[in-house]
Protein backbone atom coordinates (compact mmCIF):
# COMPACT_ATOMS: atom_id res chain seq x y z
CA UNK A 1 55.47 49.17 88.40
CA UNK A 2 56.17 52.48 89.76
CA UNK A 3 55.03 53.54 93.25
CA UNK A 4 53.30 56.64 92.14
CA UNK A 5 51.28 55.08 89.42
CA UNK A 6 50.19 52.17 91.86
CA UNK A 7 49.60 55.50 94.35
CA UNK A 8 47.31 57.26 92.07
CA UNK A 9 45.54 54.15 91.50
CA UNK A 10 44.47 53.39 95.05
CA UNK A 11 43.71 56.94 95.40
CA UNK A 12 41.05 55.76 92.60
CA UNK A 13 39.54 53.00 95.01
CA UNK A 14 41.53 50.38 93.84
CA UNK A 15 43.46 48.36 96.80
CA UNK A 16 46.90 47.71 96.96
CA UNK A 17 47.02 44.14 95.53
CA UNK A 18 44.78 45.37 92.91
CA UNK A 19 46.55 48.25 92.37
CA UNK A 20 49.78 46.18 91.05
CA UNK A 21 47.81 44.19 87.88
CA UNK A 22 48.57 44.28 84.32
CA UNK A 23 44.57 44.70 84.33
CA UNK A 24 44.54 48.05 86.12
CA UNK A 25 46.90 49.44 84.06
CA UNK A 26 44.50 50.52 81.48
CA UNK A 27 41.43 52.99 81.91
CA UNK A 28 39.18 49.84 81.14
CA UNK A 29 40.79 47.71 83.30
CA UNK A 30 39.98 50.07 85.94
CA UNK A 31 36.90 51.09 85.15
CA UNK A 32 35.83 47.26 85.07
CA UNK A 33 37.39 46.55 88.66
CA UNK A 34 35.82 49.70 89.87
CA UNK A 35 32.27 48.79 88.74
CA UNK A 36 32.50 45.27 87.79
CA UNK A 37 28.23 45.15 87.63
CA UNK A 38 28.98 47.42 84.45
CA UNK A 39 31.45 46.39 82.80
CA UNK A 40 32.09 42.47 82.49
CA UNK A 41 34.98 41.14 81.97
CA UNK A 42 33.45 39.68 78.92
CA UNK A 43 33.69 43.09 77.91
CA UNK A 44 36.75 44.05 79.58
CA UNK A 45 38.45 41.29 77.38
CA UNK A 46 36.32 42.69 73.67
CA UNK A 47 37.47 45.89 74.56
CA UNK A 48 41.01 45.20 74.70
CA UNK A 49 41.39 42.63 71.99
CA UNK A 50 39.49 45.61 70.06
CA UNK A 51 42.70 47.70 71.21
CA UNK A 52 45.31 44.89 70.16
CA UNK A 53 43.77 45.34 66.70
CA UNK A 54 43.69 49.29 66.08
CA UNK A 55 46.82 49.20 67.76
CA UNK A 56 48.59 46.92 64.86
CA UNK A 57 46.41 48.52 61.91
CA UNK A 58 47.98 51.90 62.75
CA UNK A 59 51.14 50.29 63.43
CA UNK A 60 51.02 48.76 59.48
CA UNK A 61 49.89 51.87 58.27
CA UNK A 62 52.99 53.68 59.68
CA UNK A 63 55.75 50.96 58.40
CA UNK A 64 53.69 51.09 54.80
CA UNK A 65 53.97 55.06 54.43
CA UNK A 66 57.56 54.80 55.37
CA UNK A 67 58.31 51.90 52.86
CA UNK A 68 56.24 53.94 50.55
CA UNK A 69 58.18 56.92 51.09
CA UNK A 70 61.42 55.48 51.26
CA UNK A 71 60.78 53.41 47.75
CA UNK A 72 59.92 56.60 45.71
CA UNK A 73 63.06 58.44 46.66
CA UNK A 74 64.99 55.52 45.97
CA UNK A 75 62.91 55.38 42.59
CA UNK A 76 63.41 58.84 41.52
CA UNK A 77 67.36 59.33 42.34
CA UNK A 78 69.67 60.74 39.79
């Protein structure tokens, strides 16, 4: 991890060892170790498997336009 992000992130509240986690690297994560009473990690976890799954439907929907588009030009070539 770079020093400035783990910088910016204690300047947050987050300590050091905190600082360094896969967790805190996303504003979630770091909302849920800044207030923890808020959000749970129950919902920490929803939130992020929610993000896993947007993330691969757009993902799909990119590589199918791009077939798509790729397939008709090779359709309608002289």
């Amino acid at each position: 991890m770079k020093s400035v992000a783990a910088a910016n992130r204690m300047k947050m509240g987050l300590s050091a060892k905190v600082a360094g986690t896969q967790e805190a690297g996303s504003v979630l994560g770091r909302l849920h170790l800044l207030n923890p009473d808020e959000i749970t990690s129950a919902q920490f976890e929803a939130g992020m498997r929610m993000a896993e799954g947007y993330a691969r439907s757009m993902l799909w929907q990119v590589f199918r336009s791009r077939v798509s588009k790729q397939w008709i030009s090779l359709m309608y070539m002289d």
